[in-house]
PDB file of N, CA and C in Angstrom:
ATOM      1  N   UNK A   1      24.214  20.812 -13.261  1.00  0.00           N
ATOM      2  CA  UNK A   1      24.737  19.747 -14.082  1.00  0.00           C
ATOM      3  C   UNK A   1      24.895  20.283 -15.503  1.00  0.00           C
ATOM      4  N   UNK A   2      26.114  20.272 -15.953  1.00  0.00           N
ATOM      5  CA  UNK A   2      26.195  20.300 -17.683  1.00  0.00           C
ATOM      6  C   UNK A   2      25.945  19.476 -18.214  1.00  0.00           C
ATOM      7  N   UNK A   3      25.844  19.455 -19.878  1.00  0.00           N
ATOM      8  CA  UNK A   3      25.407  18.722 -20.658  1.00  0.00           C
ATOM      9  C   UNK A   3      26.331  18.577 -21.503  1.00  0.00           C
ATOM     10  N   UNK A   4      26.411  17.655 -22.715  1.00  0.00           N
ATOM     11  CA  UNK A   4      27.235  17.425 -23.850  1.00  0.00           C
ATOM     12  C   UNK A   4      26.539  16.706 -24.517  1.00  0.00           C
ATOM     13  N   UNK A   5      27.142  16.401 -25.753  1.00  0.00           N
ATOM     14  CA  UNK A   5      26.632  15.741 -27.052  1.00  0.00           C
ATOM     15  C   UNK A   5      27.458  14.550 -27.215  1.00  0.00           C
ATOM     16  N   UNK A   6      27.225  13.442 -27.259  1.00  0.00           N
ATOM     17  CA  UNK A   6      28.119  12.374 -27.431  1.00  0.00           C
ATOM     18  C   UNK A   6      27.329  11.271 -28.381  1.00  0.00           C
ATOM     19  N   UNK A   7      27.931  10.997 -29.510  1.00  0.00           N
ATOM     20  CA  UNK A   7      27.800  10.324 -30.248  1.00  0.00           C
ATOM     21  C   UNK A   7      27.705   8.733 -30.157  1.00  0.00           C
ATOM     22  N   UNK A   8      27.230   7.876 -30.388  1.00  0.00           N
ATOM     23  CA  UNK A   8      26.975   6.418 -29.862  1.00  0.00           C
ATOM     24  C   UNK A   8      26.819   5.209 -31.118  1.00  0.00           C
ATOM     25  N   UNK A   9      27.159   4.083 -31.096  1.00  0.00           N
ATOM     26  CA  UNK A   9      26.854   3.669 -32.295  1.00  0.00           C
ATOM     27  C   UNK A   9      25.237   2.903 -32.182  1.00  0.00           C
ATOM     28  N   UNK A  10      24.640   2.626 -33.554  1.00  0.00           N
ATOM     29  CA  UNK A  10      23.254   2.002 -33.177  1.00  0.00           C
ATOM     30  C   UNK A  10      23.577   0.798 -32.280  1.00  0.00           C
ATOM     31  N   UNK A  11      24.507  -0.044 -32.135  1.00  0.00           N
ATOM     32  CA  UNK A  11      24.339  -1.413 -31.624  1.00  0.00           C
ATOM     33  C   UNK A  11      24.552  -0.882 -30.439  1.00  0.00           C
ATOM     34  N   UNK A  12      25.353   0.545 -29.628  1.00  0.00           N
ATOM     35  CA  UNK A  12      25.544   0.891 -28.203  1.00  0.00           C
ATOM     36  C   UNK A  12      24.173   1.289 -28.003  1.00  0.00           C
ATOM     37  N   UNK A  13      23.212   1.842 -28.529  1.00  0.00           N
ATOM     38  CA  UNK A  13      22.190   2.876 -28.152  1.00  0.00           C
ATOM     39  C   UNK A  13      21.736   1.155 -27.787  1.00  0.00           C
ATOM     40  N   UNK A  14      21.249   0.943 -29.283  1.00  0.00           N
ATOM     41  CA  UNK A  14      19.914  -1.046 -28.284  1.00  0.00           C
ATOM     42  C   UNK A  14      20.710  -1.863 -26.783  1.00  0.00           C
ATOM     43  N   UNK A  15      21.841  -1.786 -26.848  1.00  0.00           N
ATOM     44  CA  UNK A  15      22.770  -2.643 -25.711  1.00  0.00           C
ATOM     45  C   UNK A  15      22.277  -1.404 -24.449  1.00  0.00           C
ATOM     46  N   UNK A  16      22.380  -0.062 -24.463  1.00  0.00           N
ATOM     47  CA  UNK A  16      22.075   0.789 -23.416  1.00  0.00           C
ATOM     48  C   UNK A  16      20.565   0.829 -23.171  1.00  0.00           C
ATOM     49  N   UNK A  17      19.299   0.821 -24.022  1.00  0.00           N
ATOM     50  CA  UNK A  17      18.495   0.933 -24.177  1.00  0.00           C
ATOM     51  C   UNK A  17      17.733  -0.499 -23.229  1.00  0.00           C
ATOM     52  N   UNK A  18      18.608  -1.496 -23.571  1.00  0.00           N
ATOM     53  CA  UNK A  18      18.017  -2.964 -23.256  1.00  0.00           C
ATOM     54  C   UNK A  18      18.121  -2.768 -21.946  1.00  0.00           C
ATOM     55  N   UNK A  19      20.089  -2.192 -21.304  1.00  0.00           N
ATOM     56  CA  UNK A  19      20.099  -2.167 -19.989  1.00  0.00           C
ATOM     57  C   UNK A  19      19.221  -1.297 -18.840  1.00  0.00           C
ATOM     58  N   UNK A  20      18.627  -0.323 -19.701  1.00  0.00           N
ATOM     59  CA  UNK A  20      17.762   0.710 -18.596  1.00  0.00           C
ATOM     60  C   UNK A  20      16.841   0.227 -18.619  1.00  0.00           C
ATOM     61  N   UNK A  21      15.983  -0.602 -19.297  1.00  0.00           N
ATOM     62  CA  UNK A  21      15.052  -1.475 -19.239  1.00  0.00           C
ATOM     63  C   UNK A  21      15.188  -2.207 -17.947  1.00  0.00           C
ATOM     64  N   UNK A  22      16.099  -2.545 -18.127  1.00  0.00           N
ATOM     65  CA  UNK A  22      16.368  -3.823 -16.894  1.00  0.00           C
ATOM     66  C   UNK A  22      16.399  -3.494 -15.861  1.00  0.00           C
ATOM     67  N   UNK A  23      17.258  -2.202 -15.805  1.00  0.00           N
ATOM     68  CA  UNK A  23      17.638  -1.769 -14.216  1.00  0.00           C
ATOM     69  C   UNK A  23      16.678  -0.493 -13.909  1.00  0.00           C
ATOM     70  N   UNK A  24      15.710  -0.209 -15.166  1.00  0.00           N
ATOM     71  CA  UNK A  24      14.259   0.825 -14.380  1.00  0.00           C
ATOM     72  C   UNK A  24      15.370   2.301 -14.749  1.00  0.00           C
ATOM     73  N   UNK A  25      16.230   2.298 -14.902  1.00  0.00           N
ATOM     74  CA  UNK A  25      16.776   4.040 -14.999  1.00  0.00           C
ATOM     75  C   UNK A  25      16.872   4.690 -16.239  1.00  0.00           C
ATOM     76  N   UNK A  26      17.230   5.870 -16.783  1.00  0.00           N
ATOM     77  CA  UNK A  26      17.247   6.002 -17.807  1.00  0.00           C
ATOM     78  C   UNK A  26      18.064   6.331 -18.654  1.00  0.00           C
ATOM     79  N   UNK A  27      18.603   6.021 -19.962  1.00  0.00           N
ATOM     80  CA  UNK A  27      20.028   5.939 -20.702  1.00  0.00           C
ATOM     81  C   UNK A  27      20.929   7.114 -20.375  1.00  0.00           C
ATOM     82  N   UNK A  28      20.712   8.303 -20.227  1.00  0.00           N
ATOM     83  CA  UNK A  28      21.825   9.242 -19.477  1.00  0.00           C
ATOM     84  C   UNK A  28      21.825   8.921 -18.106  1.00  0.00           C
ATOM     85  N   UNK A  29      21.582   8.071 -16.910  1.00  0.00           N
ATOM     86  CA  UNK A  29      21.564   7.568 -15.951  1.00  0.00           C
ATOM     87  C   UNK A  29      22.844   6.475 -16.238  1.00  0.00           C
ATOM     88  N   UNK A  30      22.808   5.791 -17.163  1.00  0.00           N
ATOM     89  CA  UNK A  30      23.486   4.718 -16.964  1.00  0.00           C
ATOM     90  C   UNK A  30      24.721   5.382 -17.880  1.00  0.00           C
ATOM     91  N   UNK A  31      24.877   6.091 -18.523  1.00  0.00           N
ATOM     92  CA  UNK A  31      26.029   6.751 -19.063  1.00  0.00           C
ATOM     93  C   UNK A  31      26.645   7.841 -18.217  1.00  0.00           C
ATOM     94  N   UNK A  32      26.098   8.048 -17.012  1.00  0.00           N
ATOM     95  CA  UNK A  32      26.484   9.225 -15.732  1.00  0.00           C
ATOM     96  C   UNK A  32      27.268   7.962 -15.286  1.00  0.00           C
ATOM     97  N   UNK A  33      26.789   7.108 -14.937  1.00  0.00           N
ATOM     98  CA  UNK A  33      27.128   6.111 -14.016  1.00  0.00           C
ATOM     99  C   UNK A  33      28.569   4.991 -14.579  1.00  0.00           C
ATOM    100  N   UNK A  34      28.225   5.132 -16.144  1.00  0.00           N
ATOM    101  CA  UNK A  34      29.558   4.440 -16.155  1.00  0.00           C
ATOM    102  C   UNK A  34      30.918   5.897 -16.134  1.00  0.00           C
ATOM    103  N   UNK A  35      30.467   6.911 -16.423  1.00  0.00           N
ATOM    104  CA  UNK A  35      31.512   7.442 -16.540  1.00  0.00           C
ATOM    105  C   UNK A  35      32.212   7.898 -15.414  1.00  0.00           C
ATOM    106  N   UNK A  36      30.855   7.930 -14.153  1.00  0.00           N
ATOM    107  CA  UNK A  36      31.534   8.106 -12.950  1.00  0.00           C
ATOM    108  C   UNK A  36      32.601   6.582 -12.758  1.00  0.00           C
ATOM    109  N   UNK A  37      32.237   5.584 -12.579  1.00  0.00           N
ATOM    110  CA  UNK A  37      32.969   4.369 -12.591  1.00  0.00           C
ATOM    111  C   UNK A  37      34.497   4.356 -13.066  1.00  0.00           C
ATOM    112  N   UNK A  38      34.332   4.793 -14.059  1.00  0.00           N
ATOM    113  CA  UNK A  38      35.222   5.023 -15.006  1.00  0.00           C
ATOM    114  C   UNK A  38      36.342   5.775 -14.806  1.00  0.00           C
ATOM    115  N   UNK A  39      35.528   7.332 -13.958  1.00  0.00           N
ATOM    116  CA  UNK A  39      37.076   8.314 -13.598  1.00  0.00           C
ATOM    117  C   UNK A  39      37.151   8.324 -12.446  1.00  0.00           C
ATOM    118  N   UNK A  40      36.540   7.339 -11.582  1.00  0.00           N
ATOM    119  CA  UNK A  40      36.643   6.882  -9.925  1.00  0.00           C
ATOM    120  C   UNK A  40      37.861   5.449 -10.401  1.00  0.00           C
ATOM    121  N   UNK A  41      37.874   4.774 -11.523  1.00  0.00           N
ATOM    122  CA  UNK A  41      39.040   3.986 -11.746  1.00  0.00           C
ATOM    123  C   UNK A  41      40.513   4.496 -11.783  1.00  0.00           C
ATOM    124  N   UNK A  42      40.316   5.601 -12.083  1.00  0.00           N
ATOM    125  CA  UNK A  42      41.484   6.082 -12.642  1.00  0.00           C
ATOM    126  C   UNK A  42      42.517   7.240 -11.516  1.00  0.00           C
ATOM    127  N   UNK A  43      41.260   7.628 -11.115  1.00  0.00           N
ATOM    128  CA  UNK A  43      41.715   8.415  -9.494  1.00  0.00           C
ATOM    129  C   UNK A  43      42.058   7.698  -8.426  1.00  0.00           C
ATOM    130  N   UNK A  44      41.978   6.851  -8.510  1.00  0.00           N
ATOM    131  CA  UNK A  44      42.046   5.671  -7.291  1.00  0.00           C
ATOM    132  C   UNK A  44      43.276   4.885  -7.722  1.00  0.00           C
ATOM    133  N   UNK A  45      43.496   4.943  -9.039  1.00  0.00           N
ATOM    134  CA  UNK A  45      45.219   3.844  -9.303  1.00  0.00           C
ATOM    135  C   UNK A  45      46.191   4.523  -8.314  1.00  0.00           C
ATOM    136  N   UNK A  46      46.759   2.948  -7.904  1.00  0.00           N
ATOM    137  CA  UNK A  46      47.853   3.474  -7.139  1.00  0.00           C
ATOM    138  C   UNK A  46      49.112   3.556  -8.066  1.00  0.00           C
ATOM    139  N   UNK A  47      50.121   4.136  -7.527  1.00  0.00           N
ATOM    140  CA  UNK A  47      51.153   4.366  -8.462  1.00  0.00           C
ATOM    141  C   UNK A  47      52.621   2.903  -7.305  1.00  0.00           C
ATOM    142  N   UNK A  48      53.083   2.620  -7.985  1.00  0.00           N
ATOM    143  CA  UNK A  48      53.750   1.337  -7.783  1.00  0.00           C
ATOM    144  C   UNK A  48      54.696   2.360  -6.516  1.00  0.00           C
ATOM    145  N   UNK A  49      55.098   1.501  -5.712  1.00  0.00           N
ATOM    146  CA  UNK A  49      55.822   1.890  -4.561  1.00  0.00           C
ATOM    147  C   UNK A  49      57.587   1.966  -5.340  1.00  0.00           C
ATOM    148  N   UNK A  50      57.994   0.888  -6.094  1.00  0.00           N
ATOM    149  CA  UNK A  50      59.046   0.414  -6.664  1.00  0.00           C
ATOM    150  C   UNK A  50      59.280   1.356  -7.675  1.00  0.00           C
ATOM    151  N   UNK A  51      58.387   2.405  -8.138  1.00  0.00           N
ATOM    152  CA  UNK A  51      58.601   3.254  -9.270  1.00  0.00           C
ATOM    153  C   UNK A  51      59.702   4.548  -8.316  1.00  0.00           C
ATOM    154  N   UNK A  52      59.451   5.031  -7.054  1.00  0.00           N
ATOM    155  CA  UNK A  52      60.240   5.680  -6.733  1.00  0.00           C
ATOM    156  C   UNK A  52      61.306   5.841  -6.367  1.00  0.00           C
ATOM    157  N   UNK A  53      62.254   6.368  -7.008  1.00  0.00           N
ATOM    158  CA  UNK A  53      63.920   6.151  -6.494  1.00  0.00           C
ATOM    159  C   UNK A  53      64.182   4.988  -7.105  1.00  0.00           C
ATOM    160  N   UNK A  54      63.737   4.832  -8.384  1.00  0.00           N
ATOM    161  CA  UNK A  54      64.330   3.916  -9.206  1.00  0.00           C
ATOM    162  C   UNK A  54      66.094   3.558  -9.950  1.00  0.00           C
ATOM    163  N   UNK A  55      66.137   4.922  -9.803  1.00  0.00           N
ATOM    164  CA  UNK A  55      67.732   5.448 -10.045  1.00  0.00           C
ATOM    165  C   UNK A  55      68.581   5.601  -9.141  1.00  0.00           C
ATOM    166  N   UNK A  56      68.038   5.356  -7.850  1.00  0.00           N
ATOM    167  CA  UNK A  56      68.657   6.027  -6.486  1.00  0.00           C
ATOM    168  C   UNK A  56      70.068   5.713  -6.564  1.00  0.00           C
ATOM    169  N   UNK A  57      70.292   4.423  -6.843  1.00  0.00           N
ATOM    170  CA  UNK A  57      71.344   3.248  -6.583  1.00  0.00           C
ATOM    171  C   UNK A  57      72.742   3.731  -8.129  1.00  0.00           C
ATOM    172  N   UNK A  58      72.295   4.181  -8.919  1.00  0.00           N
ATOM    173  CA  UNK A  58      72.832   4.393  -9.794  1.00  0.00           C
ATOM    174  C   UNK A  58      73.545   5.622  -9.900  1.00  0.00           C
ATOM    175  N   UNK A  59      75.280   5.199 -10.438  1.00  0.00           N
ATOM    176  CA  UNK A  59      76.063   6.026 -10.225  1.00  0.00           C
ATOM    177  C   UNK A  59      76.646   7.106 -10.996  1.00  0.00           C
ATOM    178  N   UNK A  60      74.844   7.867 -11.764  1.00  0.00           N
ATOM    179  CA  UNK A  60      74.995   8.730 -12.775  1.00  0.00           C
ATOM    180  C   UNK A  60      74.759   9.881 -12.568  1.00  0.00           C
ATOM    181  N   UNK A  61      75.660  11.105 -13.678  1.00  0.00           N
ATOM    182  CA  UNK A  61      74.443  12.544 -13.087  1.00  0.00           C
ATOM    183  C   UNK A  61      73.117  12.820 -14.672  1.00  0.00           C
ATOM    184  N   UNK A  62      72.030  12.400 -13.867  1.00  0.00           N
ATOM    185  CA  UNK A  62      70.758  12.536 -14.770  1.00  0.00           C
ATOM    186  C   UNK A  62      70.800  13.080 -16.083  1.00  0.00           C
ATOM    187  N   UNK A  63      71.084  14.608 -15.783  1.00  0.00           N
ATOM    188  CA  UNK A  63      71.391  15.439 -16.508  1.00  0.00           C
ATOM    189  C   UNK A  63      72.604  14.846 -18.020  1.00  0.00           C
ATOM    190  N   UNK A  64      73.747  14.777 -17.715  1.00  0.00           N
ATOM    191  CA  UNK A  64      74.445  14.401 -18.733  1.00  0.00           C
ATOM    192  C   UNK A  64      73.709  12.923 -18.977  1.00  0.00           C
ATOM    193  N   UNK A  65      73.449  11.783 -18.483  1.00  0.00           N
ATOM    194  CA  UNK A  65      72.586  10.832 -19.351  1.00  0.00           C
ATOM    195  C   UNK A  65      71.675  11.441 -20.248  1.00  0.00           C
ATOM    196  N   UNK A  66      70.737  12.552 -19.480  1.00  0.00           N
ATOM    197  CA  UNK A  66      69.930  12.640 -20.909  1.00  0.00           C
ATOM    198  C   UNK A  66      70.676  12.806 -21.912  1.00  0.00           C
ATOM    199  N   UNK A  67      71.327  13.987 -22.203  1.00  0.00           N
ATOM    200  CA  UNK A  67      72.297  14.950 -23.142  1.00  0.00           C
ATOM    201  C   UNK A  67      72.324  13.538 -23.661  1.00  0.00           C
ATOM    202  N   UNK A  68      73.139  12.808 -23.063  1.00  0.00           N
ATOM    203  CA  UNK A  68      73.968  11.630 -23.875  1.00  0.00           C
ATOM    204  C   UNK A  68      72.846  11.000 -24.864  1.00  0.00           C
ATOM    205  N   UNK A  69      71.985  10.641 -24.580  1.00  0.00           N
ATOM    206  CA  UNK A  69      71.104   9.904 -25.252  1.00  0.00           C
ATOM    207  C   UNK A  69      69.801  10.840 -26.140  1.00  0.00           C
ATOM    208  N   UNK A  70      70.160  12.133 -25.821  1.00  0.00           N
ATOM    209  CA  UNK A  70      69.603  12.886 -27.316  1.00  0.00           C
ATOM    210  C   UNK A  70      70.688  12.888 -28.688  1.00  0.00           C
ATOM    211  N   UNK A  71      71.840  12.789 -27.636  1.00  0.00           N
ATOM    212  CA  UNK A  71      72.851  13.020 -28.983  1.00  0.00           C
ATOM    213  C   UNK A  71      72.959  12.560 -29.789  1.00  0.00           C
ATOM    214  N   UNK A  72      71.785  11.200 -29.553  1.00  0.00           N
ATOM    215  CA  UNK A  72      71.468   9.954 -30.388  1.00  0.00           C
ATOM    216  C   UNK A  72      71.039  10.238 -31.818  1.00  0.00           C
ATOM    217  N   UNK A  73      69.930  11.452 -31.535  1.00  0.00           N
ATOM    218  CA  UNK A  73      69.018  11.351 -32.326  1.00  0.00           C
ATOM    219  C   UNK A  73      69.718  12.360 -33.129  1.00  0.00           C
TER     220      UNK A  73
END
């Protein structure tokens, strides 16, 4: 297991402090645990079914749209 340094504010340390109290574990326990939570949220999003082949239907070539719409800038 690695380690790191992470900075906290006083009102997070008493709010974390209160909760390991409660639940018996101890404050890097409950900061393992939200962060697992946390990047188990994010690995698990599904990506919208409707996002693919959004353009399918459309009677452009990609390529010159972009061009077109840098020429903007």
């Amino acid at each position: 297991m690695k380690r790191t340094l992470v900075g906290f504010s006083d009102q997070d340390i008493r709010a974390l402090d209160a909760l390991s109290d409660i639940k018996r574990v101890s404050r890097a326990e409950l900061i393992r645990q939200a962060v697992s939570q946390y990047l188990e949220m994010f690995s698990t999003a599904e990506v919208p079914e409707d996002a693919f082949g959004a353009w399918k239907a459309r009677k452009i070539d990609a390529l010159a749209y972009q061009e077109r719409l840098r020429e903007e800038w």
